[in-house]
PDB file of N, CA and C in Angstrom:
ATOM      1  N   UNK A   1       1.129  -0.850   5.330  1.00  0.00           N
ATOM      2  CA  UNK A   1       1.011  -0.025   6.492  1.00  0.00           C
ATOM      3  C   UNK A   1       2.326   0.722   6.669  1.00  0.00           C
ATOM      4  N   UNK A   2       2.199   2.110   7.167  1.00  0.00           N
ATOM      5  CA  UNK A   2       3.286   3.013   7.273  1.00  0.00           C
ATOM      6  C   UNK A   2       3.521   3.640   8.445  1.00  0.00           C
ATOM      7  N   UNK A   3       4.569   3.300   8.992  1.00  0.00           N
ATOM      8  CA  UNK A   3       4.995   3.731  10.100  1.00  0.00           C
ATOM      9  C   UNK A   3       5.673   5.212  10.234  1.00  0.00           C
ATOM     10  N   UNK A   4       5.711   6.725  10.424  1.00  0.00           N
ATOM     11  CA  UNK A   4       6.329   7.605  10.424  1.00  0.00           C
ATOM     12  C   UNK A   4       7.008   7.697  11.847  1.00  0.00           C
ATOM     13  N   UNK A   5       8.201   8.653  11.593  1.00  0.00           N
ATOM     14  CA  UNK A   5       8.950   9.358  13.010  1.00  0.00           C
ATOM     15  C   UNK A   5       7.780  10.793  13.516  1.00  0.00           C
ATOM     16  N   UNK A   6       7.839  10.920  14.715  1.00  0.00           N
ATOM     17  CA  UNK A   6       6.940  11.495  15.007  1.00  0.00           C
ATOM     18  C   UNK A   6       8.022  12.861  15.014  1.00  0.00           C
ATOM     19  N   UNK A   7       7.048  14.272  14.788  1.00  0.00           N
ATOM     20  CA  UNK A   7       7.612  15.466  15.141  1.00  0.00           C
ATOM     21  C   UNK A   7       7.410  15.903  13.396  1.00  0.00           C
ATOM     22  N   UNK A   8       8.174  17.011  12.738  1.00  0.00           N
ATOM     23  CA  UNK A   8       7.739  18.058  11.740  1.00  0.00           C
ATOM     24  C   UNK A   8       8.648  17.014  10.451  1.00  0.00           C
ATOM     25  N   UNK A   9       9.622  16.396  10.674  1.00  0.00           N
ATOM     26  CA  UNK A   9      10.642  15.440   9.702  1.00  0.00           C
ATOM     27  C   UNK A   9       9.130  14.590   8.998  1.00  0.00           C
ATOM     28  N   UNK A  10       8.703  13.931   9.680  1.00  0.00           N
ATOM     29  CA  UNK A  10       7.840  12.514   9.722  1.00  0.00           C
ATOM     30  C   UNK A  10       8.406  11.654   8.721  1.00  0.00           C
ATOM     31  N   UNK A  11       9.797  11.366   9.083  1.00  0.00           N
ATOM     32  CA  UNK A  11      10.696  10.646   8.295  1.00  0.00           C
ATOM     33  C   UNK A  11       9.849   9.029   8.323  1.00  0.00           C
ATOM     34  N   UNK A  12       9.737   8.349   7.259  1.00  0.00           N
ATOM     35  CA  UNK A  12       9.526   6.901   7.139  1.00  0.00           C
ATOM     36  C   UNK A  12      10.358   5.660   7.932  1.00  0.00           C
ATOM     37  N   UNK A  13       9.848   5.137   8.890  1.00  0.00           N
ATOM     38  CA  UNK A  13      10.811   4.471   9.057  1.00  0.00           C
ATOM     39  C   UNK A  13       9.835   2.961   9.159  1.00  0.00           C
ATOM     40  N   UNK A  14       9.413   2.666   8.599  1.00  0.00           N
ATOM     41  CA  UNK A  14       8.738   1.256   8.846  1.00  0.00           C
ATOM     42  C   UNK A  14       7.506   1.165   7.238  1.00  0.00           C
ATOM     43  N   UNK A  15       7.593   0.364   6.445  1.00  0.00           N
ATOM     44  CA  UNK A  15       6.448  -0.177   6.079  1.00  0.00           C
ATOM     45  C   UNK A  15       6.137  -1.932   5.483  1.00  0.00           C
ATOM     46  N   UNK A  16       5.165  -2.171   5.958  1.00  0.00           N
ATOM     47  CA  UNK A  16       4.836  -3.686   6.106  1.00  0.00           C
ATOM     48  C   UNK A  16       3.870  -3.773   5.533  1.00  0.00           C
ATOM     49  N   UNK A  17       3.744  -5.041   4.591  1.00  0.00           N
ATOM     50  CA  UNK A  17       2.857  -5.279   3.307  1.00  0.00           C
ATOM     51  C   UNK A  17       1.477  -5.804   4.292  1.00  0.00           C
ATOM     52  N   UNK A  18       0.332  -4.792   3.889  1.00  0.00           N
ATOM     53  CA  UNK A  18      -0.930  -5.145   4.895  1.00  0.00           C
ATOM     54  C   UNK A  18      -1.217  -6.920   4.643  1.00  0.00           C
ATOM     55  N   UNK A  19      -1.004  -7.331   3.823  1.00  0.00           N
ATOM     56  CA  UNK A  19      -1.439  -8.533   2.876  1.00  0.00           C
ATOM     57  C   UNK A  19      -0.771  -9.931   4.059  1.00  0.00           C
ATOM     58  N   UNK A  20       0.433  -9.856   3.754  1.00  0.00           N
ATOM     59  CA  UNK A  20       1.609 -11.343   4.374  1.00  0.00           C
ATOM     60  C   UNK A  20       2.022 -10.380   5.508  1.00  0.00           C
ATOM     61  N   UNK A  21       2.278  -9.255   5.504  1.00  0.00           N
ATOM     62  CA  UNK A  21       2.604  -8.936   7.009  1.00  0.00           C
ATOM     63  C   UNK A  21       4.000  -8.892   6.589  1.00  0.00           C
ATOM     64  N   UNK A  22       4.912  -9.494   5.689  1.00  0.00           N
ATOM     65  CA  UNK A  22       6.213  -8.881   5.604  1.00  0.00           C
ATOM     66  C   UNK A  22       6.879  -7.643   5.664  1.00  0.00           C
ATOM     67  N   UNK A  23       7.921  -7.158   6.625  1.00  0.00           N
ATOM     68  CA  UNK A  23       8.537  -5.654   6.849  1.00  0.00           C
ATOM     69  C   UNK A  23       8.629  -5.214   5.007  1.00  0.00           C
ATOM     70  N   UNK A  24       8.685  -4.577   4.359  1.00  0.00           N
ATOM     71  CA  UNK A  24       9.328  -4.194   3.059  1.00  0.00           C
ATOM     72  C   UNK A  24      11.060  -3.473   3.548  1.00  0.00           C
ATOM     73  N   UNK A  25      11.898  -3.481   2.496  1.00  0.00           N
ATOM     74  CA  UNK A  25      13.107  -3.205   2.382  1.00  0.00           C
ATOM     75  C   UNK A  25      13.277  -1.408   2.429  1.00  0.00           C
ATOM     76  N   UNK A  26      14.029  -0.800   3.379  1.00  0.00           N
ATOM     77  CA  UNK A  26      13.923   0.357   3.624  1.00  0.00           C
ATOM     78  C   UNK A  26      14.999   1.004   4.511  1.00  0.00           C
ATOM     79  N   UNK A  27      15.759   1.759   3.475  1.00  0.00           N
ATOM     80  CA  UNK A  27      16.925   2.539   4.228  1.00  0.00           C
ATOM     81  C   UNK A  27      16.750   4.025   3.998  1.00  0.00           C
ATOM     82  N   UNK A  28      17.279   4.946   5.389  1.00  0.00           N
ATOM     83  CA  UNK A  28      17.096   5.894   5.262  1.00  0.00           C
ATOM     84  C   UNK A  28      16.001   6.414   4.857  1.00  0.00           C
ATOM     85  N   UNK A  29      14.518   6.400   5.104  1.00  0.00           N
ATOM     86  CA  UNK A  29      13.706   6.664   4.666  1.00  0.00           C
ATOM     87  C   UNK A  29      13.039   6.514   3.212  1.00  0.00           C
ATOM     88  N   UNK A  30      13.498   5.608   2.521  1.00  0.00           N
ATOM     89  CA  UNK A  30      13.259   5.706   1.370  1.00  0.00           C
ATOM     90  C   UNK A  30      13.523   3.877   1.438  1.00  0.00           C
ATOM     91  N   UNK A  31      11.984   3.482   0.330  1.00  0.00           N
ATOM     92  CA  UNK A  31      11.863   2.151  -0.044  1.00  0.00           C
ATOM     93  C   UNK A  31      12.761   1.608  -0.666  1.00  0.00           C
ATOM     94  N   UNK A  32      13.166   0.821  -0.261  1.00  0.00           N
ATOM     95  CA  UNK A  32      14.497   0.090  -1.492  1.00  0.00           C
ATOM     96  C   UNK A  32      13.824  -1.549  -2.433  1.00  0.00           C
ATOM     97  N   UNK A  33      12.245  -1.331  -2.341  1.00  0.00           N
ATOM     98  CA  UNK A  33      11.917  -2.809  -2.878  1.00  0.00           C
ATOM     99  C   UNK A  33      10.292  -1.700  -3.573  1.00  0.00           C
ATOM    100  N   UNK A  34       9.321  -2.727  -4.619  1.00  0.00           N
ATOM    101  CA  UNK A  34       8.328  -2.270  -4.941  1.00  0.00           C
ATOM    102  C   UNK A  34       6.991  -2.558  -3.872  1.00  0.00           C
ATOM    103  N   UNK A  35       6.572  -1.008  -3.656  1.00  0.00           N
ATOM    104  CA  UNK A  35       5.360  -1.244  -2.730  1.00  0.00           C
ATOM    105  C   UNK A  35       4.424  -0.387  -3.414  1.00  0.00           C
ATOM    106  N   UNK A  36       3.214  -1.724  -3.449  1.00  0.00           N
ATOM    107  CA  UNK A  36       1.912  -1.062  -4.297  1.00  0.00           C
ATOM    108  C   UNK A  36       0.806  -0.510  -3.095  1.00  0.00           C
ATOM    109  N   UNK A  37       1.210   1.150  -3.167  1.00  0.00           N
ATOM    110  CA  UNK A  37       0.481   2.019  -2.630  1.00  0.00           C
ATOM    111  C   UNK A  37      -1.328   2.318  -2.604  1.00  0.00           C
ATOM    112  N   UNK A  38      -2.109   2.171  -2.088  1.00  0.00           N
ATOM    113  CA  UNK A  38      -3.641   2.417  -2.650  1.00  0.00           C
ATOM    114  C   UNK A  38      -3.597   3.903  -1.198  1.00  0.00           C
ATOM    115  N   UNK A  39      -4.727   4.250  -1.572  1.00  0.00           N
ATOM    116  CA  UNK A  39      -5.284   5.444  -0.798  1.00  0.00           C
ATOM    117  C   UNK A  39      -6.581   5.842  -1.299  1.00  0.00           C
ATOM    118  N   UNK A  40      -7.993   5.706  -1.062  1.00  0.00           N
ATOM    119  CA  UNK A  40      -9.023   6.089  -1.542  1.00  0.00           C
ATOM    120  C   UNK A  40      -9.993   6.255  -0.395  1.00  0.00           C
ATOM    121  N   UNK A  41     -10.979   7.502  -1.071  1.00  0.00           N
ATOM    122  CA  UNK A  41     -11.820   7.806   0.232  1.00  0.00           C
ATOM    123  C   UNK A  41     -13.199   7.600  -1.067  1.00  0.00           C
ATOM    124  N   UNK A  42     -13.980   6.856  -0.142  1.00  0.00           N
ATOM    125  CA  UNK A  42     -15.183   5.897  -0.801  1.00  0.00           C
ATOM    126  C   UNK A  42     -16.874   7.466  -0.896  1.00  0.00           C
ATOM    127  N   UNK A  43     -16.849   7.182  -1.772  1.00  0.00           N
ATOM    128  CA  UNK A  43     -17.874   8.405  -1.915  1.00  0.00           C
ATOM    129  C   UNK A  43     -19.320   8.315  -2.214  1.00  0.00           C
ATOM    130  N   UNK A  44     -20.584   9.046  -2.360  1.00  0.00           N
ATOM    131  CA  UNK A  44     -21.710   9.058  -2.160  1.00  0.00           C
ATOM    132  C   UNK A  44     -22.249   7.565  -3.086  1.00  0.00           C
ATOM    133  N   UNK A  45     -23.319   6.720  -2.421  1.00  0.00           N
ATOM    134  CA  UNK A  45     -23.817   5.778  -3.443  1.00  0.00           C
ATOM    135  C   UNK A  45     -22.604   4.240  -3.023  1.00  0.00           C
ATOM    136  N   UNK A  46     -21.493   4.142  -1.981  1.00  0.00           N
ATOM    137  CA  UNK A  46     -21.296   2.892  -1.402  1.00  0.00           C
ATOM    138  C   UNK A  46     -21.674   3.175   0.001  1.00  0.00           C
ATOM    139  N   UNK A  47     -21.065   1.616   0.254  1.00  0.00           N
ATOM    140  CA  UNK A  47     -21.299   1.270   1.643  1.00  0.00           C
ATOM    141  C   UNK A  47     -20.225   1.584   2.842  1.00  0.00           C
ATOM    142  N   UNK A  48     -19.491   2.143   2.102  1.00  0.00           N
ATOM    143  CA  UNK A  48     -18.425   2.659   2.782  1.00  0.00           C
ATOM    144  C   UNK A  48     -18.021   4.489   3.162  1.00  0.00           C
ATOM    145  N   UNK A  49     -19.431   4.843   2.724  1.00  0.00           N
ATOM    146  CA  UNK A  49     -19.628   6.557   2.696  1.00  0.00           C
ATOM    147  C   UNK A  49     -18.924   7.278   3.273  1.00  0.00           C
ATOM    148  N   UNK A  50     -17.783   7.969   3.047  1.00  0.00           N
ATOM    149  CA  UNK A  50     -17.103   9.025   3.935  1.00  0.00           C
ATOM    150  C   UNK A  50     -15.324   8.280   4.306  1.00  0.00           C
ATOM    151  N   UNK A  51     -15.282   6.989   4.149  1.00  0.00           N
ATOM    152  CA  UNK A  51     -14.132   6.288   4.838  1.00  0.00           C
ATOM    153  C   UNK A  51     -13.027   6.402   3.631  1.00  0.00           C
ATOM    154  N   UNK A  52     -11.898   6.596   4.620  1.00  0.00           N
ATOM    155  CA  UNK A  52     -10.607   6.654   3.940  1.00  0.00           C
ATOM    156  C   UNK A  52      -9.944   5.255   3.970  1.00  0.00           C
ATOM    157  N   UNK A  53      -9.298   4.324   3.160  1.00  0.00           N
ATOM    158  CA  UNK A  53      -8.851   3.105   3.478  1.00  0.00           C
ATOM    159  C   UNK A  53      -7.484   3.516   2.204  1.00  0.00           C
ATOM    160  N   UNK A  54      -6.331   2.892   3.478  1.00  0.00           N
ATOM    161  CA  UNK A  54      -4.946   3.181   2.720  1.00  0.00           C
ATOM    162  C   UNK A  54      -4.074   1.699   3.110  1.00  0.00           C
ATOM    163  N   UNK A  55      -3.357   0.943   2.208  1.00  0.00           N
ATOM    164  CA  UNK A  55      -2.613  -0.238   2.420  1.00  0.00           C
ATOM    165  C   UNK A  55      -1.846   0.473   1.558  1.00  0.00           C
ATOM    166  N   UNK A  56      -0.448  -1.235   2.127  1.00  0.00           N
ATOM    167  CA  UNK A  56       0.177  -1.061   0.933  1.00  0.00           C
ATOM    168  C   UNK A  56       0.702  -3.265   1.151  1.00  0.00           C
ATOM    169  N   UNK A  57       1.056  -2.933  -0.482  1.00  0.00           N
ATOM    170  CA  UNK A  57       1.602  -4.373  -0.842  1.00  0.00           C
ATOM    171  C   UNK A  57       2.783  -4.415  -1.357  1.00  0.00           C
ATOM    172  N   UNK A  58       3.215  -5.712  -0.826  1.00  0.00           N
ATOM    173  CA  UNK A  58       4.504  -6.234  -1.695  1.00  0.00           C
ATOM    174  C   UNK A  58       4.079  -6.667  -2.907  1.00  0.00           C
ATOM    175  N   UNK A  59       5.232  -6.806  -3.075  1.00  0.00           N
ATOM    176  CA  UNK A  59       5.309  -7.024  -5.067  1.00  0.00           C
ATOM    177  C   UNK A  59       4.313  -8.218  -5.222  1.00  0.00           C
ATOM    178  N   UNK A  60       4.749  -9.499  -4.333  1.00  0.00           N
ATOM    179  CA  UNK A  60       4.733 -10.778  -4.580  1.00  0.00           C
ATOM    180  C   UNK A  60       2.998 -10.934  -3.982  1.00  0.00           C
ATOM    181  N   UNK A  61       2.498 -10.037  -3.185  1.00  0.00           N
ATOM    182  CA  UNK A  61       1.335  -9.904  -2.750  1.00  0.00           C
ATOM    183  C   UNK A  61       0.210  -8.983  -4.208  1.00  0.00           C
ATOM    184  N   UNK A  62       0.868  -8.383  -4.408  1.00  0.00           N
ATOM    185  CA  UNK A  62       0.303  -7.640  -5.811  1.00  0.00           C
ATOM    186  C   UNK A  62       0.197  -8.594  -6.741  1.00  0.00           C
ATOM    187  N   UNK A  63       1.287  -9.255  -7.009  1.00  0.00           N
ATOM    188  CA  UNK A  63       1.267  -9.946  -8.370  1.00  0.00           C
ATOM    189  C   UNK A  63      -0.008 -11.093  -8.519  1.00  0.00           C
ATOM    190  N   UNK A  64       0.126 -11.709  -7.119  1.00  0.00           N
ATOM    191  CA  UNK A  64      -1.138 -12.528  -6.609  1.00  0.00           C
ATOM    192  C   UNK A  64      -2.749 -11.564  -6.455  1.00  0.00           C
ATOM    193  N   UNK A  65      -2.999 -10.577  -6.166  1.00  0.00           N
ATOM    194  CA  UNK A  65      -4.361 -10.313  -6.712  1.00  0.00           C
ATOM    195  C   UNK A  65      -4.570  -9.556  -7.370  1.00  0.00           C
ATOM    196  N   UNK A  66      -3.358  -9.589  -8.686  1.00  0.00           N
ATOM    197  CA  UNK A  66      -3.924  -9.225  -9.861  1.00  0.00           C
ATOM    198  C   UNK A  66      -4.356 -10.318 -11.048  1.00  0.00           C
ATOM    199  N   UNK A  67      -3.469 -11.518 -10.354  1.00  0.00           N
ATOM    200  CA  UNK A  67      -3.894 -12.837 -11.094  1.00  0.00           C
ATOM    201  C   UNK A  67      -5.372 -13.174 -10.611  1.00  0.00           C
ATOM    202  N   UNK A  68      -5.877 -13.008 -10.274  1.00  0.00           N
ATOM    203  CA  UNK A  68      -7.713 -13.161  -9.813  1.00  0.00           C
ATOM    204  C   UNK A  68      -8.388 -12.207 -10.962  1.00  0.00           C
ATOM    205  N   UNK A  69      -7.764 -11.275 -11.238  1.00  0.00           N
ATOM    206  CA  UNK A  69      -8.645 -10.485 -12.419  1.00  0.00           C
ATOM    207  C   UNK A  69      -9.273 -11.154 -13.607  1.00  0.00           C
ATOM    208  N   UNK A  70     -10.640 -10.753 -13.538  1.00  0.00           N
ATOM    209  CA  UNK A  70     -10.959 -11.333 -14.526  1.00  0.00           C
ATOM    210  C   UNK A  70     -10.644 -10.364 -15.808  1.00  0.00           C
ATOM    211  N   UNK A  71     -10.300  -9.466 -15.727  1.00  0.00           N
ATOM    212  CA  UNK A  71      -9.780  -8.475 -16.888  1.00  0.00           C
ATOM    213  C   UNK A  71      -8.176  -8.314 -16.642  1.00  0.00           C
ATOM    214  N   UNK A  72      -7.390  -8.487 -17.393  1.00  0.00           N
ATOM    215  CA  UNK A  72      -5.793  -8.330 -17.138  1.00  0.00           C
ATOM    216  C   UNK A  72      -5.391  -6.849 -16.709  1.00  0.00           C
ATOM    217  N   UNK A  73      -5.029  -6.520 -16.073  1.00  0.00           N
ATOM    218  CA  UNK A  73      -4.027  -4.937 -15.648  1.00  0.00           C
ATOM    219  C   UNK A  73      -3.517  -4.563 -17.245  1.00  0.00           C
ATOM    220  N   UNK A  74      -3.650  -3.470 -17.784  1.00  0.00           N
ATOM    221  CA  UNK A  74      -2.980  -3.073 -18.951  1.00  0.00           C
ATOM    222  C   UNK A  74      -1.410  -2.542 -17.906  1.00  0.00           C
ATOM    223  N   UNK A  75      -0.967  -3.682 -18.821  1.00  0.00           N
ATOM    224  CA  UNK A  75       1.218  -3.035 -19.243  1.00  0.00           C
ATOM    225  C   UNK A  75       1.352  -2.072 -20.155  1.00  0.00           C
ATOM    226  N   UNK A  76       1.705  -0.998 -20.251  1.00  0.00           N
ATOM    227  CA  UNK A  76       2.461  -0.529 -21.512  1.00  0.00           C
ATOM    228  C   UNK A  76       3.778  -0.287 -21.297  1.00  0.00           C
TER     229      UNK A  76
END
């Protein structure tokens, strides 16, 4: 979740892993730790027709549901 400054800047000043709820690390507008970003708007043929859904995760929250995969994340 992302917190902006309000007005034309919309400088960053807050984001917290939707997952554990931990603040993430952040100076001056800019992340100083890894946050796994999603943003998708769900399209014709689900159950979610028309909806935008945006999180974000910490590392240590990522690393945990990618270990549930039953197919591994390709590394290169």
């Amino acid at each position: 979740m992302r917190k902006y400054e309000e007005g034309q800047d919309r400088k960053l000043i807050q984001v917290v892993c939707n997952k554990c709820g931990r603040p993430l690390k952040l100076e001056n507008g800019y992340l100083k730790e890894y946050c796994f970003s999603a943003d998708t708007v769900f399209g014709y043929f689900s159950r979610k027709d028309g909806q935008n859904h945006k999180f974000d995760l910490c590392e240590d929250c990522y690393e945990k549901m990618i270990a549930r995969f039953r197919i591994p994340v390709e590394c290169q």
